[in-house]
Structures are given as C-alpha cells and as structure tokens.
Protein backbone atom coordinates (compact mmCIF):
# COMPACT_ATOMS: atom_id res chain seq x y z
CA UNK A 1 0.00 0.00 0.00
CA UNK A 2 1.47 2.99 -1.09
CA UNK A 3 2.35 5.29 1.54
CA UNK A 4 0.36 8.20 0.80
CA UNK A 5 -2.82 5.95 1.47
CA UNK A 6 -1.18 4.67 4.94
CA UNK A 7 -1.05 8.50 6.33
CA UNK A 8 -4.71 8.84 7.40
CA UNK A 9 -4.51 5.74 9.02
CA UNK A 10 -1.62 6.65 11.02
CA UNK A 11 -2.80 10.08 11.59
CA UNK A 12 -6.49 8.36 13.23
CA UNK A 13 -4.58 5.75 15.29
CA UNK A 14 -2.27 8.50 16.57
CA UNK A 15 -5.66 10.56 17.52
CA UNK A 16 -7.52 7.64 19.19
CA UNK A 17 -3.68 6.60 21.48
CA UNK A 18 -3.75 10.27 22.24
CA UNK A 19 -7.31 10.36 23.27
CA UNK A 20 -7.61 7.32 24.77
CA UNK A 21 -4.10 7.91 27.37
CA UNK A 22 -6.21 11.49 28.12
CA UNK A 23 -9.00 9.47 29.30
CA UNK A 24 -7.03 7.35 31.25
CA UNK A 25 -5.57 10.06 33.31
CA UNK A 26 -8.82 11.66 33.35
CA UNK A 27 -10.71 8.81 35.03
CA UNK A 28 -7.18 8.38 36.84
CA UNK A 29 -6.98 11.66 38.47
CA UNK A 30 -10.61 12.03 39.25
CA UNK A 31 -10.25 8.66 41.21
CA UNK A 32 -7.40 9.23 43.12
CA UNK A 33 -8.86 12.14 45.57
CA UNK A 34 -11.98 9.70 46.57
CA UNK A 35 -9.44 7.01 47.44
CA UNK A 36 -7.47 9.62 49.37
CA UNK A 37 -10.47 10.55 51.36
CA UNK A 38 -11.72 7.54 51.72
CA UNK A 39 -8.40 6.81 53.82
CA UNK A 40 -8.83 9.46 55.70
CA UNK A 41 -11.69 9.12 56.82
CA UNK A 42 -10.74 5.78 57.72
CA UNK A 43 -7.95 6.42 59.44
CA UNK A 44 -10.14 9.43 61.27
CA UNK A 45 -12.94 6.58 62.36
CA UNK A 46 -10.38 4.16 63.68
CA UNK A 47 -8.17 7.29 65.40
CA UNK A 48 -11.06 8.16 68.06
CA UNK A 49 -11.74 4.29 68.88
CA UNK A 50 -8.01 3.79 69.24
CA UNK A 51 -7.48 6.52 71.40
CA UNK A 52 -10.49 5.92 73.17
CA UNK A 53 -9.09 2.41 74.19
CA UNK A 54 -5.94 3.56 75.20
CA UNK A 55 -7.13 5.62 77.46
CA UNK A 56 -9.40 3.38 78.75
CA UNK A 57 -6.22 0.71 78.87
CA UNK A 58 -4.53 3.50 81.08
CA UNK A 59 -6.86 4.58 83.09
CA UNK A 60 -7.85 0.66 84.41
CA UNK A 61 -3.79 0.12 84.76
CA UNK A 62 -3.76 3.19 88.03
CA UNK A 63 -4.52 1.91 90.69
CA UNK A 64 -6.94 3.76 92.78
CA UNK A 65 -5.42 6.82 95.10
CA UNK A 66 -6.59 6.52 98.86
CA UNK A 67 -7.96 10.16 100.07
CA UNK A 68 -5.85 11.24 103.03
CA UNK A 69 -7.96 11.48 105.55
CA UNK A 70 -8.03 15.19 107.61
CA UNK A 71 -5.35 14.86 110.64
CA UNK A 72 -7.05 15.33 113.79
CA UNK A 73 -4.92 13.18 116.26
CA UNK A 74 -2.44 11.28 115.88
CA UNK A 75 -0.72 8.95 113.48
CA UNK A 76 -2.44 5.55 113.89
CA UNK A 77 -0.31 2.36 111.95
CA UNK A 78 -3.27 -0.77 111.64
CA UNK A 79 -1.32 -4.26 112.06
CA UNK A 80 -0.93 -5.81 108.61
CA UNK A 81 0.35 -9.75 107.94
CA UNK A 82 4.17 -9.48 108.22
CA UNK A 83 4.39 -6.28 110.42
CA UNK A 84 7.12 -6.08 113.20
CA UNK A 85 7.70 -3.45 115.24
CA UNK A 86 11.31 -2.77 113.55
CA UNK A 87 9.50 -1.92 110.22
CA UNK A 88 6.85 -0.24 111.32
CA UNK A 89 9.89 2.18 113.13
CA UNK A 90 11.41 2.40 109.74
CA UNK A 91 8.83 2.72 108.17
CA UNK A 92 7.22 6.28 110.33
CA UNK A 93 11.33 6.66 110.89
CA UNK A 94 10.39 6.70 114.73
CA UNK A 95 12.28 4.68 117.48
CA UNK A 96 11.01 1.67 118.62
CA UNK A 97 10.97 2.37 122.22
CA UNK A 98 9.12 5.16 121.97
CA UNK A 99 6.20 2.89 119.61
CA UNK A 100 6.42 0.53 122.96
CA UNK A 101 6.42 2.86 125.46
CA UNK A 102 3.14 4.90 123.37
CA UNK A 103 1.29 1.76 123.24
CA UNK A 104 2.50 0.10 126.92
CA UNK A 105 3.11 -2.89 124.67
CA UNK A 106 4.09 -5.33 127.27
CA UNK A 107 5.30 -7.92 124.36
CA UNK A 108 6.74 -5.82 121.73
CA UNK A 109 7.22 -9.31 119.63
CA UNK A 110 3.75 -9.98 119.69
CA UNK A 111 1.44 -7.56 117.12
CA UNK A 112 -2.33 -8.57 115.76
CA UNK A 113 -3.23 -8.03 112.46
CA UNK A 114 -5.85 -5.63 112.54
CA UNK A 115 -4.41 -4.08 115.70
CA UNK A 116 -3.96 -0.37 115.86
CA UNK A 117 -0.83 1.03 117.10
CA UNK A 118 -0.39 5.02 118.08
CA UNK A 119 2.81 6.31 116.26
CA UNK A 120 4.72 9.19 117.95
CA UNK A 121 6.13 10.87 115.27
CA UNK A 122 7.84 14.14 116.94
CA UNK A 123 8.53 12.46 119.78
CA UNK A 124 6.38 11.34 122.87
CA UNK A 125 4.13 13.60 124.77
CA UNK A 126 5.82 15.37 128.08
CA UNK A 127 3.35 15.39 131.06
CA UNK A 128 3.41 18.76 132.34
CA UNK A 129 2.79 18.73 136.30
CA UNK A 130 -0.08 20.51 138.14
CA UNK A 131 1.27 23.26 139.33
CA UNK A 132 -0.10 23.75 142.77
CA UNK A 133 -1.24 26.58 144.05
CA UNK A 134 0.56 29.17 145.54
CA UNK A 135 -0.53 29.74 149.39
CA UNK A 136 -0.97 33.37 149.63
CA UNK A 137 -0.30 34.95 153.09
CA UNK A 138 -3.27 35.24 155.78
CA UNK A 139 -2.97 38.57 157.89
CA UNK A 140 -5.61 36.37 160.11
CA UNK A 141 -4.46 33.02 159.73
CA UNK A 142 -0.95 32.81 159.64
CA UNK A 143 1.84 29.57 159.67
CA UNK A 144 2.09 27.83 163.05
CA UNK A 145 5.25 27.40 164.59
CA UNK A 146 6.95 24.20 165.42
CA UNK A 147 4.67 22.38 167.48
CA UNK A 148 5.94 21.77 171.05
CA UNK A 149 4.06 19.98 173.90
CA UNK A 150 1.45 22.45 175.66
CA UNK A 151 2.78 23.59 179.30
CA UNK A 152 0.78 25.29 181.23
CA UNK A 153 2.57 28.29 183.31
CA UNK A 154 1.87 29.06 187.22
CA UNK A 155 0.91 31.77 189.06
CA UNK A 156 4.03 33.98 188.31
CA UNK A 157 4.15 34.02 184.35
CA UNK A 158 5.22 37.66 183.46
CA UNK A 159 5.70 37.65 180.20
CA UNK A 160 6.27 41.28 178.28
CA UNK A 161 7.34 42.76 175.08
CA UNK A 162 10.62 44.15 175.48
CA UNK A 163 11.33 45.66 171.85
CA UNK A 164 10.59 46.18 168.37
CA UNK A 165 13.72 45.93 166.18
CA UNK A 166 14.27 47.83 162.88
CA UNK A 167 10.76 49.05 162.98
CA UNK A 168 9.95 49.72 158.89
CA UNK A 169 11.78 47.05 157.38
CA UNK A 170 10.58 44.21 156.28
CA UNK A 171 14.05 42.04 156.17
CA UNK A 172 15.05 43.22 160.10
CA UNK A 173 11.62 43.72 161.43
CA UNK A 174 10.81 41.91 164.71
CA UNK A 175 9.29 41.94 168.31
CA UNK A 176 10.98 40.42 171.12
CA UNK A 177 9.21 39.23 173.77
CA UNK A 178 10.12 37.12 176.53
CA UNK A 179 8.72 35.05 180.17
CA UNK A 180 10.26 36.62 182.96
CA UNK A 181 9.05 34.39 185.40
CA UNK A 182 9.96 30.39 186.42
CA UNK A 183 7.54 28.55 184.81
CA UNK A 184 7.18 28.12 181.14
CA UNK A 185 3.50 29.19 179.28
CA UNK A 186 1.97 27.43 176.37
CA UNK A 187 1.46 29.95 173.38
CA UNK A 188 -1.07 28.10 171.85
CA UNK A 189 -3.89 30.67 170.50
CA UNK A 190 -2.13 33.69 171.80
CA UNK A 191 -1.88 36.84 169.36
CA UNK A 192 0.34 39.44 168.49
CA UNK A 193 -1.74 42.53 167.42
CA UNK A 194 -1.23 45.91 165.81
CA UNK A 195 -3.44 48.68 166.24
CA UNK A 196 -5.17 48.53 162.57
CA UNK A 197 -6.51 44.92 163.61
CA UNK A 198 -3.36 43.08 161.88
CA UNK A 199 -2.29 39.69 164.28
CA UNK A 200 -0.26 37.20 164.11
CA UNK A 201 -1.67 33.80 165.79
CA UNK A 202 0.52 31.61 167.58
CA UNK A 203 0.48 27.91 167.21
CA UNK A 204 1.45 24.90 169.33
CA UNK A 205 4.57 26.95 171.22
CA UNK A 206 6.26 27.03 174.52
CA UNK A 207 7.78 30.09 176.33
CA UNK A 208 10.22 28.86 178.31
CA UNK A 209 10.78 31.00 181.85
CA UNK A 210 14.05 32.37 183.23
CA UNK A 211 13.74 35.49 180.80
CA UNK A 212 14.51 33.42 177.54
CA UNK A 213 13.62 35.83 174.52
CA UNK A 214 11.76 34.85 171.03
CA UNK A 215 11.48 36.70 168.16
CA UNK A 216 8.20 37.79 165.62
CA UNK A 217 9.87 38.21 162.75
CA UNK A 218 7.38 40.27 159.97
CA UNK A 219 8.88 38.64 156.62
CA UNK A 220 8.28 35.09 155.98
CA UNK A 221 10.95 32.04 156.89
CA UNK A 222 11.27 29.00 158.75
CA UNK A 223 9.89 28.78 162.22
CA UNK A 224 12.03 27.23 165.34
CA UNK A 225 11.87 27.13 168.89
CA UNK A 226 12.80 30.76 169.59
CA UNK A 227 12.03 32.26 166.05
CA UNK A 228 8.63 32.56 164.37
CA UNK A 229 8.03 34.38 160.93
CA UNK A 230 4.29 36.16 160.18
CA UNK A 231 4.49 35.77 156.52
CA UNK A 232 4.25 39.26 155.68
CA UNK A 233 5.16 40.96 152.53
CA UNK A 234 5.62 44.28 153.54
CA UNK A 235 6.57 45.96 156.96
CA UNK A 236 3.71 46.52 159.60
CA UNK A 237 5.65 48.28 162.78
CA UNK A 238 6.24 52.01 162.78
CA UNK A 239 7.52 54.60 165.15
CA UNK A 240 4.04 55.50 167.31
CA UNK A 241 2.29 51.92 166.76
CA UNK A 242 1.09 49.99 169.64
CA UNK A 243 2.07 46.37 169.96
CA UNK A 244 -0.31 44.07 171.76
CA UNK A 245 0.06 40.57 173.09
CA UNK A 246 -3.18 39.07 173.85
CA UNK A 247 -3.47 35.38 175.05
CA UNK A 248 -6.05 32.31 173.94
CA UNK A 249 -8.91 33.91 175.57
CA UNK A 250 -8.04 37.47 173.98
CA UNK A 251 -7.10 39.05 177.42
CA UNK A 252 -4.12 41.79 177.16
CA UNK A 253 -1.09 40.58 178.46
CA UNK A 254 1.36 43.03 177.27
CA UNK A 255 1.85 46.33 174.99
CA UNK A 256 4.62 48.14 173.39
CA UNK A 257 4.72 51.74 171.75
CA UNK A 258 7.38 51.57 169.28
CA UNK A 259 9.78 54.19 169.88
C-alpha cells in the first residue's frame, strides 16, 4: 500500500492513542482524591476508637489513690500480715521504744493483724505537772510554829514585850518578847496585834521561863523554837504603833509603843 494511502490511518490511530491515554488520566486523576479521602476518613474513624481504648487501657492500669484522711490526732499504723515493730519504726522513721512505750506494749514481739498502734512521730508527749497553788499569806491566819508539847505556866508568868527591832523594814523587822518568870507558858492561841486589827496567831509553842527571849519576825521564813516568821510581805511596825500581846482567851497581856 502505497504510503500516501497509509497517512490517514496513522494520523487516526495516533488521535484515538492520544485520546484514549487522556482518558485514562482523566478517570485516573478524578479517582485518586476519593481514594485519598476515603483513607482518611478511615484512618479518622479508627483514630477516636483507638485513642479511646488507650485511654481506657490507662486509666484501668492506676490503681486507685486513697484520700488522706483530715489529721485530727495522731498517726495511727493498723497491724498488717508481716508487720514487726522494727519496720513499722522504719517505716514512720520513729524509734522503737518510743512505739512501745506509746502503746504500753508489754510484748513488743507480739502484734495482731488488725491491731492499731499510736505512732509518735515528733517524739512522745511530756506530762506537764499541776502546778499547785501558791498559798498566799493570811494577815488572820498565819503559819504555826513548830509544834511543842502544851505547858501550862503558874501563878508567876510575866511575860512582856521588850522591843521592836528595825521598825519599817521588812528584812530586820521583829518583836521580842520574853517570860520573865519560872515557869514556862503554852502559846497556843495567843496573838500578836497591831493597832489597825493586823495579828499574828501563835500555834502549838512554849515560852520557856528564866527570861529566855523569842522573836516575831514580819517577813516570811522557817519557824524554830525561839524564832517565828508572820508571813508578811511588807513591813507593819512604825515609830508611834502599839504592839499588843493578847493570850487564847483574847485578854491583854502586854503592849509596846514603838519608839
């Protein structure tokens, strides 16, 4: 066939190639996006689920957190299988004799499960004594002196005040008073009085005769058989007062001005 009849022929087959490879990456690139998308989507539906699972898968794998409970007394360890004392120590990091000596544990080898044990974590408690209180001074009802045995005196007891000393103050102050006569006298409910009222009240005391002198000291002290202390806090004799010495049934038996 000549070659000039062949040309059409190649021309048309040339055309339909051309139009059919167009069509091919027509339909081709059309397809592609929906197959893109429809991965994405997929991979969109399965990401939620799969995330969802996970978190699921993590969450069930904590295991669940105990709420403190609010501290209002102290730290209380329950007894659990395999406790000892010597953990339980290590464990609060407190010593073991002061877990005993919380609890009175009188076998510290021996713990109960289920057995609830005080911990003393900052150490154990201190008792703090009563504090007792403080006697305050009576100007009535004053300290008696040492008790001696009751004597009564005879018919010639003279007993006087022969002197205030270091009338004023309270460290010195004093009245000295003393039996003049044989025969000692029981004290016992006798008074030493100032002029505003004021006395001091003797106790269980002797006077012993033969001009043997005692002393009523104002301040407070120890008494003994020839010194007795009032208890005062401040001085009570002044130049001018009266001293009087009245016995158990309130009778004067002596004064004093103070010079």
């Amino acid at each position: 066939m000549p070659v000039r009849r062949m040309l059409p022929f190649l021309l048309l087959n040339i055309v339909v190639s051309a139009v059919v490879v167009l069509a091919i990456l027509y339909f081709w690139d059309n397809r592609s996006p929906k197959t893109d998308d429809a991965a994405a989507a997929a991979a969109t539906a399965v990401a939620p689920r799969s995330l969802t699972n996970t978190n699921q898968l993590a969450q069930s794998d904590i295991p669940p957190t105990e709420t403190p409970e609010p501290d209002e007394g102290p730290t209380v360890h329950i007894v659990k299988a395999g406790d000892t004392l010597g953990i339980i120590s290590n464990l609060y990091s407190v010593p073991l004799d002061d877990i005993i000596a919380a609890n009175s544990l009188a076998n510290p080898n021996i713990l109960s499960v289920g057995q609830k044990l005080v911990i003393p974590i900052g150490g154990l408690a201190t008792a703090v004594p009563e504090t007792e209180p403080t006697a305050v001074p009576d100007t009535n009802v004053l300290p008696t002196p040492i008790p001696t045995e009751p004597v009564v005196g005879g018919n010639d007891v003279v007993v006087e005040i022969t002197a205030v000393i270091a009338p004023g103050q309270l460290e010195d102050e004093a009245v000295q008073i003393r039996n003049t006569g044989a025969d000692p006298v029981a004290l016992l409910g006798w008074k030493l009085a100032d002029r505003g009222g004021r006395f001091y009240k003797f106790g269980q005391a002797t006077l012993f005769g033969n001009s043997v002198n005692v002393l009523i000291h104002s301040k407070a002290g120890q008494n003994s058989p020839t010194d007795f202390y009032w208890g005062l806090t401040e001085p009570v004799w002044e130049s001018g007062e009266l001293v009087t010495l009245l016995d158990a049934e309130d009778n004067i038996v002596a004064t004093f001005t103070v010079p």
